[in-house]
N, C-alpha and C. Protein backbone atom coordinates (compact mmCIF):
# COMPACT_ATOMS: atom_id res chain seq x y z
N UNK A 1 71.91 180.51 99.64
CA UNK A 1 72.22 181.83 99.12
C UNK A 1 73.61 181.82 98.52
N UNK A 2 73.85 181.88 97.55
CA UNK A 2 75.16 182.38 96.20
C UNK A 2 76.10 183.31 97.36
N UNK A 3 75.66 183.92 97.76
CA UNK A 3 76.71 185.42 98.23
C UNK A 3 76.11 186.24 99.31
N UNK A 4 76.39 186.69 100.16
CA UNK A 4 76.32 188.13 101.51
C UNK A 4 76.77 189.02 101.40
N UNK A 5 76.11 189.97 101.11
CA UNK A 5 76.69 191.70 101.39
C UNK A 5 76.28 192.25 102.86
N UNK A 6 77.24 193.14 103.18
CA UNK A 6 76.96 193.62 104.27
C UNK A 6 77.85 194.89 104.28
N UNK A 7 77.25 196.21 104.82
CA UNK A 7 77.75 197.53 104.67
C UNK A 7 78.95 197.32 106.21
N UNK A 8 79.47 198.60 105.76
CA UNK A 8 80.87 198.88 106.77
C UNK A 8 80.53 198.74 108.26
N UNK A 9 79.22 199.13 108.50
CA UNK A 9 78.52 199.40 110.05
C UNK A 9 78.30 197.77 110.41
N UNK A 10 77.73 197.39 109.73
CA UNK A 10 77.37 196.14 110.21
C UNK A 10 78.80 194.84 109.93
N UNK A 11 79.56 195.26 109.21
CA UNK A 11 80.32 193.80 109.55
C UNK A 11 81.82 194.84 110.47
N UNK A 12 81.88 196.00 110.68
CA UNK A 12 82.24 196.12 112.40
C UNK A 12 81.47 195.55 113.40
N UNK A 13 80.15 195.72 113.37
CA UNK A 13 79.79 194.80 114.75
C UNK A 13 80.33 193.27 114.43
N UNK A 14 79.98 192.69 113.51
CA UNK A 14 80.54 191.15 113.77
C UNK A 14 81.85 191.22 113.86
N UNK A 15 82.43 192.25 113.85
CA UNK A 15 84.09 192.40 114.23
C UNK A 15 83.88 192.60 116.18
N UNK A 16 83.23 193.58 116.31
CA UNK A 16 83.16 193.52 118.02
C UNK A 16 82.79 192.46 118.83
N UNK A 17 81.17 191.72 118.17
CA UNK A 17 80.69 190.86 118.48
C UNK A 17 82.05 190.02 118.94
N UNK A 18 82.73 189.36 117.88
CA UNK A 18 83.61 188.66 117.85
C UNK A 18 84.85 188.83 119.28
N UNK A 19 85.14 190.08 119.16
CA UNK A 19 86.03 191.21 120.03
C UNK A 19 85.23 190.72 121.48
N UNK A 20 84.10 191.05 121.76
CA UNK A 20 83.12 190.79 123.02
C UNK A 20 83.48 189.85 123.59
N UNK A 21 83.33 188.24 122.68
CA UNK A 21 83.56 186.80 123.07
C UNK A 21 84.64 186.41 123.91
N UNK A 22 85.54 187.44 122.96
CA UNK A 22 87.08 187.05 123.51
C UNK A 22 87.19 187.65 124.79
N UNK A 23 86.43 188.94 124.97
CA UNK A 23 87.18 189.72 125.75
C UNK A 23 86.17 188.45 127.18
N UNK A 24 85.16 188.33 127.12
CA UNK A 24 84.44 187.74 128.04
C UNK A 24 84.87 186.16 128.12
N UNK A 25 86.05 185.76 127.42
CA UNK A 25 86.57 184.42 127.48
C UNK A 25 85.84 183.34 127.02
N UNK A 26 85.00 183.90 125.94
CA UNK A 26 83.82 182.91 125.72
C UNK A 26 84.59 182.04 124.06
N UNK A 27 84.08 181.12 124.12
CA UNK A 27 84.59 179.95 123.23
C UNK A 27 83.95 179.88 121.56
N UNK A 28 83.01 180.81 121.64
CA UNK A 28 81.80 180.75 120.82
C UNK A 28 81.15 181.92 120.71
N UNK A 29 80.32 182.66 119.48
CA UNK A 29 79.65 183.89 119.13
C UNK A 29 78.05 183.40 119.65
N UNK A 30 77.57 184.40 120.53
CA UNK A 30 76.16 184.00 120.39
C UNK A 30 75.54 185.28 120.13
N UNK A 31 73.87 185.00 120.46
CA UNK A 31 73.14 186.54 120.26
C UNK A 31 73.79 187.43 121.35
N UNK A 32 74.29 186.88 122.43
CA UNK A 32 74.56 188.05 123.67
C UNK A 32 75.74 188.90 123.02
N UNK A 33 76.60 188.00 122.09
CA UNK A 33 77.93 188.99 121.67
C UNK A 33 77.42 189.93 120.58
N UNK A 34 76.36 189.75 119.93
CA UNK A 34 76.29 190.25 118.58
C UNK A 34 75.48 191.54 119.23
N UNK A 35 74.93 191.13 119.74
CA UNK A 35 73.96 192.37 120.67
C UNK A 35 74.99 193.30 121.32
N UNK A 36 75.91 193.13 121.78
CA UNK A 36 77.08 193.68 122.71
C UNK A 36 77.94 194.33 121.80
N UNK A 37 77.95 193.33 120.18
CA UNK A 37 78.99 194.13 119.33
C UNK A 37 77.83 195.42 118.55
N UNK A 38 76.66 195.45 118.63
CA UNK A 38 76.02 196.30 117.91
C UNK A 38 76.15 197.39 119.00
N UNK A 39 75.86 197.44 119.89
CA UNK A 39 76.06 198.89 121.16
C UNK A 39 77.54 199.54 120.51
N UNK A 40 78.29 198.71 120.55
CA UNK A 40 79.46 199.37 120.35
C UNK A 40 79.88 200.39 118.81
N UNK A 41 78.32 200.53 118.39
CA UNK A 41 78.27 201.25 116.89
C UNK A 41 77.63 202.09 116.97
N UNK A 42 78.38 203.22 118.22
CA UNK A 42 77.50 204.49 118.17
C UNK A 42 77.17 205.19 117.05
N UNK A 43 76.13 205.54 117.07
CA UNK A 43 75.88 206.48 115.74
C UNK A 43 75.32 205.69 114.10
N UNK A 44 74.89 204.25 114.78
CA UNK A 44 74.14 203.34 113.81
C UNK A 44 73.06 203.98 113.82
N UNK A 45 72.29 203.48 112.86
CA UNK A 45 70.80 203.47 112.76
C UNK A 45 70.13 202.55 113.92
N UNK A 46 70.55 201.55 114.00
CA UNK A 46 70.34 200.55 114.98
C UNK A 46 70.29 200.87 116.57
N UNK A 47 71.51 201.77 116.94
CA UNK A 47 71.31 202.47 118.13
C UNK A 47 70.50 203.53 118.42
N UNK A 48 70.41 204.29 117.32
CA UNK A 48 69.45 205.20 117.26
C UNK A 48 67.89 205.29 117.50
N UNK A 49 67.44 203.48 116.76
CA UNK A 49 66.59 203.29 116.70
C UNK A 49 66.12 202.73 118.17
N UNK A 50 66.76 201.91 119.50
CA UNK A 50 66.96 201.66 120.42
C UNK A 50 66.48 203.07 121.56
N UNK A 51 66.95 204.06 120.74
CA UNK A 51 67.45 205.26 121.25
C UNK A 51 65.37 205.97 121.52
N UNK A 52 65.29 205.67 120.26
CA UNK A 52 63.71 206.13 119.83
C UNK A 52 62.29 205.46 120.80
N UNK A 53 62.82 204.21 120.66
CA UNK A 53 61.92 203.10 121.23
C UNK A 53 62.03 203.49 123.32
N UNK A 54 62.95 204.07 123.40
CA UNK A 54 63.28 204.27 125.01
C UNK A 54 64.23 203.32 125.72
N UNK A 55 64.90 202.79 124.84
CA UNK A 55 66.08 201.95 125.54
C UNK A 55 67.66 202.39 125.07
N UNK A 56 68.12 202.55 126.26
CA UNK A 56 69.44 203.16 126.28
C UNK A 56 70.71 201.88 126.03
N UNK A 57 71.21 202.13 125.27
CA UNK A 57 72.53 201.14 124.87
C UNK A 57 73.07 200.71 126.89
N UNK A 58 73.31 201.38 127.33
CA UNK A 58 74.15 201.56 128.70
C UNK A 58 72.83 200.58 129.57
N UNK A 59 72.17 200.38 129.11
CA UNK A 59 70.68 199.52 129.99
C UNK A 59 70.84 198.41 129.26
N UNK A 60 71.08 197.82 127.98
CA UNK A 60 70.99 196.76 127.48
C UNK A 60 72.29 195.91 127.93
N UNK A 61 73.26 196.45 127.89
CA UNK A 61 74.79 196.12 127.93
C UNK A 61 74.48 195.46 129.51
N UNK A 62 74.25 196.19 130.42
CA UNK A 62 74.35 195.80 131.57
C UNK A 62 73.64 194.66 132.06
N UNK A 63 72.08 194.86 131.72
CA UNK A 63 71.62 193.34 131.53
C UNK A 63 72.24 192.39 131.06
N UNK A 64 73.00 192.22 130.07
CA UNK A 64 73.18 190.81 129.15
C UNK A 64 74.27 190.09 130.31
N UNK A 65 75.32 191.55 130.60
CA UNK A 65 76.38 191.39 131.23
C UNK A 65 76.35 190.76 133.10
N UNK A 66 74.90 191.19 133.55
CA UNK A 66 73.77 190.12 134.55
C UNK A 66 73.86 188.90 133.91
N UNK A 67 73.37 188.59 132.78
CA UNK A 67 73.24 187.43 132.44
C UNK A 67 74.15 186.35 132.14
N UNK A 68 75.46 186.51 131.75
CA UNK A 68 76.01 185.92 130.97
C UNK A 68 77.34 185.78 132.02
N UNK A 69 78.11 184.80 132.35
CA UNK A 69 78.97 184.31 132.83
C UNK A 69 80.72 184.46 132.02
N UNK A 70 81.20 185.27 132.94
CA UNK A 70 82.72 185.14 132.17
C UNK A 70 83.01 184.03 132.32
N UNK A 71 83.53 183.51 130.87
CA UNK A 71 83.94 181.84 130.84
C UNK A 71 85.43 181.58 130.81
N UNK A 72 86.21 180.35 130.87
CA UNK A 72 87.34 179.81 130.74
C UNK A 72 88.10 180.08 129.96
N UNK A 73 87.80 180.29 128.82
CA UNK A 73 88.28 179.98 127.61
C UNK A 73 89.58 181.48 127.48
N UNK A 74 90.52 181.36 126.61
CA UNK A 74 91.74 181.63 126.30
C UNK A 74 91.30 183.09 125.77
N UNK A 75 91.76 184.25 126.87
CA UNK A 75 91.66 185.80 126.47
C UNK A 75 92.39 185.68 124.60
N UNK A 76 93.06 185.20 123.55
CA UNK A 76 94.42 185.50 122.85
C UNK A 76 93.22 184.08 121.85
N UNK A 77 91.80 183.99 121.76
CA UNK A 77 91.50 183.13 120.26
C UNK A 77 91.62 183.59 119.03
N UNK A 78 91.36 182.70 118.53
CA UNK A 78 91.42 183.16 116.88
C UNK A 78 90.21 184.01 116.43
N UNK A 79 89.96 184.27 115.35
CA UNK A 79 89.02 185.03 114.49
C UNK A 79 88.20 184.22 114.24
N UNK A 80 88.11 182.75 114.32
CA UNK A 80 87.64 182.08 113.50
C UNK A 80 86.48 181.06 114.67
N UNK A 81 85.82 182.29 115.84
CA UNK A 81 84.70 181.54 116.81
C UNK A 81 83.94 180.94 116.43
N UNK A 82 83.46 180.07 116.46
CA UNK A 82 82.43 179.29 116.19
C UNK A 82 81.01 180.20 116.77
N UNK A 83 80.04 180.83 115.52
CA UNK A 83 78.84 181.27 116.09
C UNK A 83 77.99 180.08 116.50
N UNK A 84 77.20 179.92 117.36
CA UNK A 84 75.83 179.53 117.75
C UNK A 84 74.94 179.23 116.78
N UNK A 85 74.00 178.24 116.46
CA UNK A 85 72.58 178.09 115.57
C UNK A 85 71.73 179.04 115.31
N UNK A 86 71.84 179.86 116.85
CA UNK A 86 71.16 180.48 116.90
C UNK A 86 71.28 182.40 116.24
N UNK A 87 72.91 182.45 116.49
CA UNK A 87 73.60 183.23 115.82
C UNK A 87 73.21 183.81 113.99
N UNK A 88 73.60 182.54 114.04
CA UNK A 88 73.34 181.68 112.62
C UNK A 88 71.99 182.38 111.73
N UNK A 89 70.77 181.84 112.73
CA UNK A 89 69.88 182.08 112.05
C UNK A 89 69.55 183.68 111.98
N UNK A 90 69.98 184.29 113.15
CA UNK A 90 70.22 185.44 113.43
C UNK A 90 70.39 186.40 112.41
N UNK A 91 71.88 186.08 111.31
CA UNK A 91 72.01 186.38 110.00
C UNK A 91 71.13 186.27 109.04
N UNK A 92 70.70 185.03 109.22
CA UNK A 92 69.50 184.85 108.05
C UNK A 92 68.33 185.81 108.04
N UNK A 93 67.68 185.96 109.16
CA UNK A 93 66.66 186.58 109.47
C UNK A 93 67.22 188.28 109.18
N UNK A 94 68.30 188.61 109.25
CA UNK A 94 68.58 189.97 109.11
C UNK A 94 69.28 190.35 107.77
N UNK A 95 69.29 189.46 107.00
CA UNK A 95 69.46 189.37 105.62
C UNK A 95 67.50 189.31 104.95
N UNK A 96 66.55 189.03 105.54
CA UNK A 96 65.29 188.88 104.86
C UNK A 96 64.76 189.96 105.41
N UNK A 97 65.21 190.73 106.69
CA UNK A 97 65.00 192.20 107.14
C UNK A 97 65.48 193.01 105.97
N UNK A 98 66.67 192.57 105.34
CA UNK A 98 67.30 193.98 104.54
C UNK A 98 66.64 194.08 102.94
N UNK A 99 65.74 192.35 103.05
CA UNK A 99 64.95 192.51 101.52
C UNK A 99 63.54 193.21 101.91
N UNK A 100 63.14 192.67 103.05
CA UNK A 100 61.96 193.14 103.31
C UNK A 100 61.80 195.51 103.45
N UNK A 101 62.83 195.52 103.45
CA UNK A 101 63.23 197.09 103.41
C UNK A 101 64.01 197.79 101.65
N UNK A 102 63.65 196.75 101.42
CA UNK A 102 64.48 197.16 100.02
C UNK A 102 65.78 198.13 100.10
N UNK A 103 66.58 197.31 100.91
CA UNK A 103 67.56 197.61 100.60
C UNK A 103 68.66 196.45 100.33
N UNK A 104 70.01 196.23 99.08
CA UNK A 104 70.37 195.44 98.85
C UNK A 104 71.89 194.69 99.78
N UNK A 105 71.91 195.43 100.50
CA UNK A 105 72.65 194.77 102.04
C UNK A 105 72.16 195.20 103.35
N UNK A 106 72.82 193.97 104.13
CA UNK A 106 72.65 193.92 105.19
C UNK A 106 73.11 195.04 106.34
N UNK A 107 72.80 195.65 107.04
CA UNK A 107 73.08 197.08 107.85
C UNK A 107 72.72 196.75 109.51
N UNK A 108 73.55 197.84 110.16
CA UNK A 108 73.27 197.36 111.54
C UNK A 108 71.89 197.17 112.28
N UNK A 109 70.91 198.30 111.11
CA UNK A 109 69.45 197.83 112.34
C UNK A 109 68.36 196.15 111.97
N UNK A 110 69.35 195.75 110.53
CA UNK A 110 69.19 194.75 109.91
C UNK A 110 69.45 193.48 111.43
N UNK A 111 70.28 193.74 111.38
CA UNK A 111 70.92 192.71 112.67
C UNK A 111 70.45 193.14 113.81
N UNK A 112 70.12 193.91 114.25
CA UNK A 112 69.06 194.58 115.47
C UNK A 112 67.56 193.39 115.13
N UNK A 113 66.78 193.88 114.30
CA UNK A 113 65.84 193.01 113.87
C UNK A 113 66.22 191.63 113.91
N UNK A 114 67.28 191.19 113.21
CA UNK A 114 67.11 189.61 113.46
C UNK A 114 67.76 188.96 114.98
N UNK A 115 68.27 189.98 115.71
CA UNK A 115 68.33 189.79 116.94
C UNK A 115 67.23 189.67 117.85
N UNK A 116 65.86 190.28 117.81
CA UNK A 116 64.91 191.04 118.36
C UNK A 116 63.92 188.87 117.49
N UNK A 117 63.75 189.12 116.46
CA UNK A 117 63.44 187.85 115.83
C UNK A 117 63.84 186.46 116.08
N UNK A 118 64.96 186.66 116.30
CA UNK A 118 64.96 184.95 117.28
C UNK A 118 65.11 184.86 118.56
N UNK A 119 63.66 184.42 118.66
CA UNK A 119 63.43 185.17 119.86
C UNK A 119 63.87 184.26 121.47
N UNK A 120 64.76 183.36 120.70
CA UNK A 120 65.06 182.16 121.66
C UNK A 120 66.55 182.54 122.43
N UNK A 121 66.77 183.26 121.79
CA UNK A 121 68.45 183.84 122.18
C UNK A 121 68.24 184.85 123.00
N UNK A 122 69.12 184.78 123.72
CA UNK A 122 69.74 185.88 125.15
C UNK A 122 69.27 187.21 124.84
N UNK A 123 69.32 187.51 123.11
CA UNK A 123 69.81 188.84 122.98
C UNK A 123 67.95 189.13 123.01
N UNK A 124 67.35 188.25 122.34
CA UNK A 124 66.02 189.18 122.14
C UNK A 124 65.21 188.55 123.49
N UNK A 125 65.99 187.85 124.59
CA UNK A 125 64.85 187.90 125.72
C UNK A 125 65.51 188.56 125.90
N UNK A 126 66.76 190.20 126.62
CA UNK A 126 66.90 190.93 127.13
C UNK A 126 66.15 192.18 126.34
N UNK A 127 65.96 192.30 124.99
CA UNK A 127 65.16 193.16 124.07
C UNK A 127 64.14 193.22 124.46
N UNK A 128 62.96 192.25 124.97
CA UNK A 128 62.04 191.80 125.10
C UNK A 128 61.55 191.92 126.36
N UNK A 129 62.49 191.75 127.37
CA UNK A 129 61.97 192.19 128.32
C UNK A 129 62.71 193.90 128.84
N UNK A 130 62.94 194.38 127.96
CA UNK A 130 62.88 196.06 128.22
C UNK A 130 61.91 196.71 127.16
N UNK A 131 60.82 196.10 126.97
CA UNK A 131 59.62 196.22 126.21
C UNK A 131 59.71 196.66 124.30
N UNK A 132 60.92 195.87 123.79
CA UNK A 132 61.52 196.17 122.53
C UNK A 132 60.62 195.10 121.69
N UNK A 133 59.79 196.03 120.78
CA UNK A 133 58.63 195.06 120.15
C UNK A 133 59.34 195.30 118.60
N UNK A 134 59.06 193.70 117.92
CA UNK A 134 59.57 194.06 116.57
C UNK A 134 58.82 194.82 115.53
N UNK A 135 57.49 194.97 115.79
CA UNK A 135 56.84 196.19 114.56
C UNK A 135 57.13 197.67 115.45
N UNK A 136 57.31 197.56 116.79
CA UNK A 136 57.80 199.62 117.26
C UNK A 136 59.03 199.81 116.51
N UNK A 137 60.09 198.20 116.67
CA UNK A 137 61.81 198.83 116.46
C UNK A 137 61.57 199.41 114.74
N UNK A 138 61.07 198.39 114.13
CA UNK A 138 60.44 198.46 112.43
C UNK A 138 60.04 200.16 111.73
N UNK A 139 59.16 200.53 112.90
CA UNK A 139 58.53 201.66 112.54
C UNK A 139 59.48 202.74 113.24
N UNK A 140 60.07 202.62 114.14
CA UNK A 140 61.67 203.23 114.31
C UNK A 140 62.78 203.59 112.94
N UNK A 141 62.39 202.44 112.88
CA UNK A 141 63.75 202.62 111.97
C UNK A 141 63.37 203.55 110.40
N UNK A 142 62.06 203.11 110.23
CA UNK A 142 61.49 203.33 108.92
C UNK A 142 61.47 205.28 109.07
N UNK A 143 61.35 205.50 110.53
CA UNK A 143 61.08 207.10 110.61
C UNK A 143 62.30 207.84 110.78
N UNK A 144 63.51 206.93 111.54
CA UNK A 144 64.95 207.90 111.09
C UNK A 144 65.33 207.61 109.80
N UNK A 145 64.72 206.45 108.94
CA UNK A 145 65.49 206.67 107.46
C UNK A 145 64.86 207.10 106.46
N UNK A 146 63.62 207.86 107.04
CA UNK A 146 62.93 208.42 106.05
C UNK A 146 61.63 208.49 106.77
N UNK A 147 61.24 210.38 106.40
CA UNK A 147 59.36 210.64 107.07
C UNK A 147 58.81 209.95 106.36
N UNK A 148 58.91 209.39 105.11
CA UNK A 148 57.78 208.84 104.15
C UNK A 148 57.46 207.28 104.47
N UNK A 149 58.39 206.86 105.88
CA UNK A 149 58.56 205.86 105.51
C UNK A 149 59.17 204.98 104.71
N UNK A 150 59.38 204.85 103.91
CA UNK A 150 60.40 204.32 103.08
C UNK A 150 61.54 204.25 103.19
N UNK A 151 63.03 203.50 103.43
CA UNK A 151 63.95 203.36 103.38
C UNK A 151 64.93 204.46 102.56
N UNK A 152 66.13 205.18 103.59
CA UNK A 152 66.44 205.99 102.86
C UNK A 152 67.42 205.08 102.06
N UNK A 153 68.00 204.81 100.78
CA UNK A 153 68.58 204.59 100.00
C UNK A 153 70.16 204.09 100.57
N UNK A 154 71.00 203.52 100.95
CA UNK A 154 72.15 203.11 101.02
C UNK A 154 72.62 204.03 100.66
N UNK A 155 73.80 204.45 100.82
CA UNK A 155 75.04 205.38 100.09
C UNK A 155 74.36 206.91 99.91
N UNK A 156 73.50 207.27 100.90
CA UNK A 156 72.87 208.72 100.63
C UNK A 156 73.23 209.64 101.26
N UNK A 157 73.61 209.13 102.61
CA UNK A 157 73.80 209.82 103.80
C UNK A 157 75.18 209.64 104.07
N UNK A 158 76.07 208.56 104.04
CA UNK A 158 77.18 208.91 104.10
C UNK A 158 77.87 207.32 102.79
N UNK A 159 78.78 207.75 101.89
CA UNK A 159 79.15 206.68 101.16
C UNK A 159 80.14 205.83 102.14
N UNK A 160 81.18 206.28 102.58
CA UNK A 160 82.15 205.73 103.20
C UNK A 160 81.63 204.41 104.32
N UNK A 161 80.76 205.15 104.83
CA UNK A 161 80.39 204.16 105.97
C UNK A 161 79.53 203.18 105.55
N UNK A 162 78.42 203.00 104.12
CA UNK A 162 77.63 202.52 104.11
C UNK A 162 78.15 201.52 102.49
N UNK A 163 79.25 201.81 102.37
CA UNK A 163 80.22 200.87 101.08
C UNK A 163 79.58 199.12 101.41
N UNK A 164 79.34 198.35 100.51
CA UNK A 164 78.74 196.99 100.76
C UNK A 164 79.98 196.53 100.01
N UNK A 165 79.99 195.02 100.37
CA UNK A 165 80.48 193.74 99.33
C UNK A 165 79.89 192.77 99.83
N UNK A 166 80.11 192.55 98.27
CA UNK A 166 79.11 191.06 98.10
C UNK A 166 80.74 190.12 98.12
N UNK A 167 80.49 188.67 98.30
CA UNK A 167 81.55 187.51 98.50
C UNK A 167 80.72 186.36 98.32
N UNK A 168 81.04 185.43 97.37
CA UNK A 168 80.39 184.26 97.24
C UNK A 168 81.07 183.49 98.59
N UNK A 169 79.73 182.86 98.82
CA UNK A 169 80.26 181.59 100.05
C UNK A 169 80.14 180.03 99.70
N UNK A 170 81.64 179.81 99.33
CA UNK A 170 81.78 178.45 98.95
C UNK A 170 81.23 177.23 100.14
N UNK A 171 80.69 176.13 99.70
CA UNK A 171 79.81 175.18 100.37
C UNK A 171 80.49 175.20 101.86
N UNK A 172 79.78 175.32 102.84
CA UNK A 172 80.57 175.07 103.93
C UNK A 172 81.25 175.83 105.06
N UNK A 173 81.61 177.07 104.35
CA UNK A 173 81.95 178.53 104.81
C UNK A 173 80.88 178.98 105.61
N UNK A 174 81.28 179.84 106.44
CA UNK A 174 80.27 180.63 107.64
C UNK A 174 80.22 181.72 106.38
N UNK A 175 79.18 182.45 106.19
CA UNK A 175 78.68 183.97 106.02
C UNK A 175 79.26 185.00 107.20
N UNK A 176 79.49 184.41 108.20
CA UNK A 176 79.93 185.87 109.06
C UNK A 176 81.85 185.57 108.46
N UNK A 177 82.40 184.16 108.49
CA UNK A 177 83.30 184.78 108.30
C UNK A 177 84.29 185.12 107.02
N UNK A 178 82.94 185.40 106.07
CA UNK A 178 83.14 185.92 104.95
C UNK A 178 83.52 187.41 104.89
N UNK A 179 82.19 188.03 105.64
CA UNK A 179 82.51 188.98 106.47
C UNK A 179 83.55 189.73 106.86
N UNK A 180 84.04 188.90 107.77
CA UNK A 180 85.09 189.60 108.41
C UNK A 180 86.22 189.60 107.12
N UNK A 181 86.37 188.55 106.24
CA UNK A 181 87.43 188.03 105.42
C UNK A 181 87.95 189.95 104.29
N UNK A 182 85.83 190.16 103.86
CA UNK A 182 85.91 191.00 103.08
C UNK A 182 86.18 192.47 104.13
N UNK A 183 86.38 192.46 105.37
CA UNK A 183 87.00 193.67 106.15
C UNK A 183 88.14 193.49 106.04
N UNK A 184 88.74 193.10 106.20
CA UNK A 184 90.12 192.82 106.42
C UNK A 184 90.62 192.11 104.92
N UNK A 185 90.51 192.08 104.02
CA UNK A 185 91.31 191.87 102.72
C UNK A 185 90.25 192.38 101.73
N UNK A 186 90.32 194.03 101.68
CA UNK A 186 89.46 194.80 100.74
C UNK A 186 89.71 193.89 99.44
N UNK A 187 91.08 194.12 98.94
CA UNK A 187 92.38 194.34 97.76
C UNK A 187 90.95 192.71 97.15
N UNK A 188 90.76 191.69 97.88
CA UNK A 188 90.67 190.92 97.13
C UNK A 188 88.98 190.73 96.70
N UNK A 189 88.41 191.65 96.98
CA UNK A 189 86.52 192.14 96.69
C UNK A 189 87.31 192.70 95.63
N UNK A 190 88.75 193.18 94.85
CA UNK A 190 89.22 194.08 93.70
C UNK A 190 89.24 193.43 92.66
N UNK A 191 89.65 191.94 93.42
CA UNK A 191 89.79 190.48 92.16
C UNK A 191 88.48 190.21 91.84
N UNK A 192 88.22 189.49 92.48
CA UNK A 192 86.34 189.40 92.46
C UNK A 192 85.55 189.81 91.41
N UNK A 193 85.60 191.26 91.76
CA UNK A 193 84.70 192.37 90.72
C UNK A 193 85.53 192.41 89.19
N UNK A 194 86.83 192.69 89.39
CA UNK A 194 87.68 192.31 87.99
C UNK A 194 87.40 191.32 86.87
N UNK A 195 87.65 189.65 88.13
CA UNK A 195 87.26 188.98 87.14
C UNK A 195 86.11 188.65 86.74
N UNK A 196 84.71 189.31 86.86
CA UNK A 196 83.34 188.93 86.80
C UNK A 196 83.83 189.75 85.80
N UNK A 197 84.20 190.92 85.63
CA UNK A 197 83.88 192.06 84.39
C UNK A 197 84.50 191.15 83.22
N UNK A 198 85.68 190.67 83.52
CA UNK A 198 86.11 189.96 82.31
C UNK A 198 85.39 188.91 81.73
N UNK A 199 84.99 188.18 82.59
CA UNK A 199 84.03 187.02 82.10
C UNK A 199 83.01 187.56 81.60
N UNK A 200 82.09 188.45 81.95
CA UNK A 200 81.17 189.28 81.30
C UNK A 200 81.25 189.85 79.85
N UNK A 201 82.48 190.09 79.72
CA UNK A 201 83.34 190.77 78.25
C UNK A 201 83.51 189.27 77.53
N UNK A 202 83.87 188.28 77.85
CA UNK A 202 83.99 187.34 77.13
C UNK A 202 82.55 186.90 76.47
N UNK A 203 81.58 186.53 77.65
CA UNK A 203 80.38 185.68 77.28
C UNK A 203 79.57 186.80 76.06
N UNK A 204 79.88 188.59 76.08
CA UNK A 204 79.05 189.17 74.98
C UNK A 204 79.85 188.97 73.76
N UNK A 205 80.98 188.79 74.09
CA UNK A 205 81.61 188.55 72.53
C UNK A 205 81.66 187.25 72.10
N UNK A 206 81.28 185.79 72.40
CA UNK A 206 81.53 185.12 72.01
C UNK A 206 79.92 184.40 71.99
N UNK A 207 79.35 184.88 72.55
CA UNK A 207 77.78 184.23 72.39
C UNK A 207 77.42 184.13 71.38
């Protein structure tokens, strides 16, 4: 994939996710953090949809937090955790959630779904066993963003929160921490878009 977009809601959770690891001394991002950083986005679609299905954020949290061992590792890491494979694919799968919904970024119930989808990670056996099925969360989501079914539109309901950028990911680069790169240095998604327009102005005038 050329590039990742992802709206304001969803690359705060990979900001908490991230936030989670540390705070739990963990060395590494897995599904348990990303799951842990999505709770922490009250008022997502994603929680909401949780909300619908009969599972309470305050029930999921506590399980994982059964599960998962405070580790060694240094309260004060960098930004720069190493996610999991499983993490990993995690993204992928919630990037083919956000085509399969026609919508053109990635959003928090996007990452709910590809959490719930690999189904090998922490996060979707605790989903899974509080009876979180991926066509109920699906048809959840499809009914808070619209009775018709259909996806309500990005940028309808609120612009601020639901603002995307796209960021090419040079060979080698993580996608999440592109992510975080385009939270934390708006100014340069300003260059980006600038110089595509110019190059664009060049190639019609000189073709």
């Amino acid at each position: 994939m050329g590039g990742y977009e992802f709206t304001t809601t969803s690359r705060d959770a990979l900001l908490a996710a991230r936030d989670c690891a540390i705070e739990l001394r963990h060395e590494y991002v897995g599904t348990e953090h990303l799951l842990l950083g999505l709770l922490r986005g009250e008022g997502s679609t994603a929680m909401a949809a949780l909300d619908h299905v009969g599972v309470k954020g305050a029930e999921v949290r506590k399980m994982i937090l059964e599960l998962v061992m405070v580790g060694r590792g240094s309260d004060a890491a960098g930004s720069e955790l190493p996610y999991t494979s499983r993490s990993k694919k995690v993204l992928d799968l919630a990037m083919i959630a956000s085509r399969e919904s026609g919508q053109p970024a990635v959003d928090a119930e996007h990452l709910l779904l590809g959490l719930l989808r690999e189904t090998r990670g922490i996060a979707a056996q605790v989903l899974t066993r509080l009876g979180v099925g991926s066509d109920e969360l699906v048809a959840a989501i499809d009914r808070i963003r619209g009775s018709d079914g259909r996806p309500e539109p990005i940028g309808h309901s609120d612009v601020a929160a639901s603002r995307t950028v796209t960021v090419a990911a040079p060979a080698g680069t993580s996608p999440i921490a592109h992510a975080l790169v385009a939270r934390s240095r708006p100014s340069l998604v300003g260059v980006v878009i600038a110089v595509g327009v110019a190059l664009t102005a060049l190639w019609i005038l000189f073709r």
